[in-house]
Protein backbone atom coordinates (compact mmCIF):
# COMPACT_ATOMS: atom_id res chain seq x y z
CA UNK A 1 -1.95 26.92 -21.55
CA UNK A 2 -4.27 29.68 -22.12
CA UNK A 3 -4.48 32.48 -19.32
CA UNK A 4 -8.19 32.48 -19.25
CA UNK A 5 -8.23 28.89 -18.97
CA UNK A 6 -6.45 29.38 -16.17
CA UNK A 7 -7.90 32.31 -14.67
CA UNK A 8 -11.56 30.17 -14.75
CA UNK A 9 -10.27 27.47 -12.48
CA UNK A 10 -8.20 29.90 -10.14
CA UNK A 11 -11.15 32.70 -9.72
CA UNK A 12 -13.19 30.95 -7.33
CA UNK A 13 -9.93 29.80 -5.43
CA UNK A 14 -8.93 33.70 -5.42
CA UNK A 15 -12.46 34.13 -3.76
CA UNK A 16 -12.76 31.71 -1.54
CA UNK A 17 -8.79 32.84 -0.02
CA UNK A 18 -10.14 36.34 0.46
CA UNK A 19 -8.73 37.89 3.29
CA UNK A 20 -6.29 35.04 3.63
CA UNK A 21 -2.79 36.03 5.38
CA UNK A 22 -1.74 32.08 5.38
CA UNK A 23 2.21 32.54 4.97
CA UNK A 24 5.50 30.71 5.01
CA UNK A 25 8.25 32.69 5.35
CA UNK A 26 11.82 31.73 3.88
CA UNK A 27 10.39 28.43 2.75
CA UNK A 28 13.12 26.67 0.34
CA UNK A 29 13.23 23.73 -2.02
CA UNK A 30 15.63 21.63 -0.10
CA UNK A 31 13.88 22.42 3.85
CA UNK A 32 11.30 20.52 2.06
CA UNK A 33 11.00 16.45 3.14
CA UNK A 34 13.46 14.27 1.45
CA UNK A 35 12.16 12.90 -2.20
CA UNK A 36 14.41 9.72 -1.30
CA UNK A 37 17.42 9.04 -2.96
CA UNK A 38 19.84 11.62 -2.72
CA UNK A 39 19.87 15.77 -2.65
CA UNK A 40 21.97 16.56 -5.63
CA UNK A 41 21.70 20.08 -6.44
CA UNK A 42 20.28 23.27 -4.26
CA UNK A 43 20.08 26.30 -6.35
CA UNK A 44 19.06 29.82 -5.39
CA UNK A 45 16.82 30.69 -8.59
CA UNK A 46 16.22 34.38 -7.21
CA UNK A 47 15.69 36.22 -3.89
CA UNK A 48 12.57 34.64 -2.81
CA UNK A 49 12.76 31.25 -5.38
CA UNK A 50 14.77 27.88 -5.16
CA UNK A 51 15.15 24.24 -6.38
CA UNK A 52 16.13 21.26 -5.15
CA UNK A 53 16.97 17.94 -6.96
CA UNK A 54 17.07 14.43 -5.84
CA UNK A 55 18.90 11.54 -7.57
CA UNK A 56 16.47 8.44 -7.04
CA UNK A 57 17.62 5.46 -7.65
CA UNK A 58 15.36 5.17 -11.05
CA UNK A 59 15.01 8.78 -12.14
CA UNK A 60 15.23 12.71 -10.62
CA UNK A 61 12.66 14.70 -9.00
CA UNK A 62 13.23 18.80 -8.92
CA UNK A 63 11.29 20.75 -6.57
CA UNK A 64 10.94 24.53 -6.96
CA UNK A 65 9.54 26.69 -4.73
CA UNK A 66 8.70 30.71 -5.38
CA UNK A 67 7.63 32.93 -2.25
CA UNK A 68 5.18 35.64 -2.81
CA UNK A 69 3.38 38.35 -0.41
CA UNK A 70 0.29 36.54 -0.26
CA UNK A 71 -1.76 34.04 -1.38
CA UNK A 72 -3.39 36.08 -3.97
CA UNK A 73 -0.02 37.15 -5.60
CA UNK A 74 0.85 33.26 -5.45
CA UNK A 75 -2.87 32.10 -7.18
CA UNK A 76 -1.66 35.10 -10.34
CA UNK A 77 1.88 33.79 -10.36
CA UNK A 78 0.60 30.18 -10.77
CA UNK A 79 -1.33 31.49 -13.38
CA UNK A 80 1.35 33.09 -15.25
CA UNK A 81 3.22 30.04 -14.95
CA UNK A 82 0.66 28.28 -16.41
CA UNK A 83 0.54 30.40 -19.23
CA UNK A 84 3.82 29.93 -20.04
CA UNK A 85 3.73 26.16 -20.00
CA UNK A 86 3.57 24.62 -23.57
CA UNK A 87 1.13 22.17 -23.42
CA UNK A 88 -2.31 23.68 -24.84
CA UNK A 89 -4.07 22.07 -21.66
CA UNK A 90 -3.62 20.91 -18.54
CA UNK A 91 -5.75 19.13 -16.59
CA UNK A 92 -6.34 19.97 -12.59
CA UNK A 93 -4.02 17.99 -10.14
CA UNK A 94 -5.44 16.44 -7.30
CA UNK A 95 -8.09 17.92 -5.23
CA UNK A 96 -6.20 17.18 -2.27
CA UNK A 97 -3.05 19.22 -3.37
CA UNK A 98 -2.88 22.84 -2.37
CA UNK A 99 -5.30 25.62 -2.82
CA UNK A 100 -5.15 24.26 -6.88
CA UNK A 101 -3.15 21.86 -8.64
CA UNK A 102 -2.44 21.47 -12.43
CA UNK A 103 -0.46 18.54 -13.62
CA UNK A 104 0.94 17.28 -16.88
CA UNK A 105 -1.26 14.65 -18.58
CA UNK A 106 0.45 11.62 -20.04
CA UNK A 107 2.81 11.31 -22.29
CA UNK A 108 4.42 14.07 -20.80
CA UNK A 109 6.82 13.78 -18.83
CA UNK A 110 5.08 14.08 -15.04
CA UNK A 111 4.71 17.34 -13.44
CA UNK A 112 2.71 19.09 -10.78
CA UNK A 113 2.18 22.72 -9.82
CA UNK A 114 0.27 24.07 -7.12
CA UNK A 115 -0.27 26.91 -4.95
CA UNK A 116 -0.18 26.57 -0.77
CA UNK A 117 -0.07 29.62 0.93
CA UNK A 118 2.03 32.20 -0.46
CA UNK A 119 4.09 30.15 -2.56
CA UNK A 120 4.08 28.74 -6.00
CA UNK A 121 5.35 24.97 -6.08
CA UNK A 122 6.66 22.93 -8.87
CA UNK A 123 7.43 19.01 -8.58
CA UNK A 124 8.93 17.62 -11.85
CA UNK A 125 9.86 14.51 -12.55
CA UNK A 126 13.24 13.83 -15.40
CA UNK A 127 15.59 11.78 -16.20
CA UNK A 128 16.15 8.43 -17.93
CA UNK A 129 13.06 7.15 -16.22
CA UNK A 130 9.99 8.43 -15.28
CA UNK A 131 8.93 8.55 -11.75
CA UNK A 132 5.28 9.79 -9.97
CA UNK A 133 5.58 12.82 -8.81
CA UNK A 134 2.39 13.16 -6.90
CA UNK A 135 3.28 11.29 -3.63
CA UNK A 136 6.18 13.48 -3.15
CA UNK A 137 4.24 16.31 -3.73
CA UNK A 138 1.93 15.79 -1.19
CA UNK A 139 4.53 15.41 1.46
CA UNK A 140 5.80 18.78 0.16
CA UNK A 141 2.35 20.33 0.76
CA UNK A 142 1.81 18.49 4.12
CA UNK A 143 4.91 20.35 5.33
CA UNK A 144 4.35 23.40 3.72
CA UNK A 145 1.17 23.43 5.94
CA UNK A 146 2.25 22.74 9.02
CA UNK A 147 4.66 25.05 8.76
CA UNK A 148 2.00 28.23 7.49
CA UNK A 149 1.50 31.46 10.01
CA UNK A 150 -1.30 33.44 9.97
CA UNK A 151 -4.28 31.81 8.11
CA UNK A 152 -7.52 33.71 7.33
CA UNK A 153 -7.86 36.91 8.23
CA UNK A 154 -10.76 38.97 9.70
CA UNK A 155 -13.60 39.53 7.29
């Protein structure tokens, strides 16, 4: 996906997070609610980035999770993420998910990546069999919220 695609749905995200400390420190893929089925791999990607995959019983889901300093540096990273995805386009995820969502469109197989707080999230679904990965992903954020520090600072 082009960067300046990108960039045009993230700017007014990067504005309206101005000033916004929101963090969650030492978050990692598999502290995040269960995806059902069974945890089958927890991988330490890097210092601040993991995954986590669950065996369902039709399909996978992997989470990854990247910290940053802040939620600005997590809005660019999603971008250059984005960037780096293959697909010429992809469409926003749902409204409800994070600060900004971008998903795979069909055929595809399903995806979802989104910013909350300071860290850059990634739900994918693979295996034999497709599976949704947007209810699990909203779980993710709803703990990823509850457990955020800080919030908006003083402007």
């Amino acid at each position: 996906m082009q960067r300046e695609i990108t960039m045009k749905a993230i700017a007014p995200v990067l504005e309206r997070n101005r000033g916004s400390n929101a963090r969650v420190p030492e978050y990692r893929a598999w502290s995040a609610p269960a995806a059902g089925g069974t945890l089958s791999m927890r991988e330490q990607l890097g210092a601040n980035s993991s995954r986590a995959v669950w065996d369902l019983e039709r399909g996978r889901i992997a989470l990854t999770v990247t910290e940053h300093a802040s939620v600005a540096d997590a809005l660019n990273a999603l971008a250059d993420e984005m960037e780096s995805n293959q697909l010429a386009e992809l469409p926003p995820g749902p409204a409800d998910l994070g600060e900004i969502s971008f998903m795979h469109p069909a055929p595809a197989p399903p995806a979802v990546f989104f910013v909350r707080g300071n860290l850059t999230i990634g739900v994918f679904s693979f295996g034999k069999e497709q599976v949704d990965v947007v209810p699990f992903a909203k779980r993710v954020d709803d703990d990823v919220r509850q457990r955020a520090t800080g919030g908006r600072g003083k402007e």
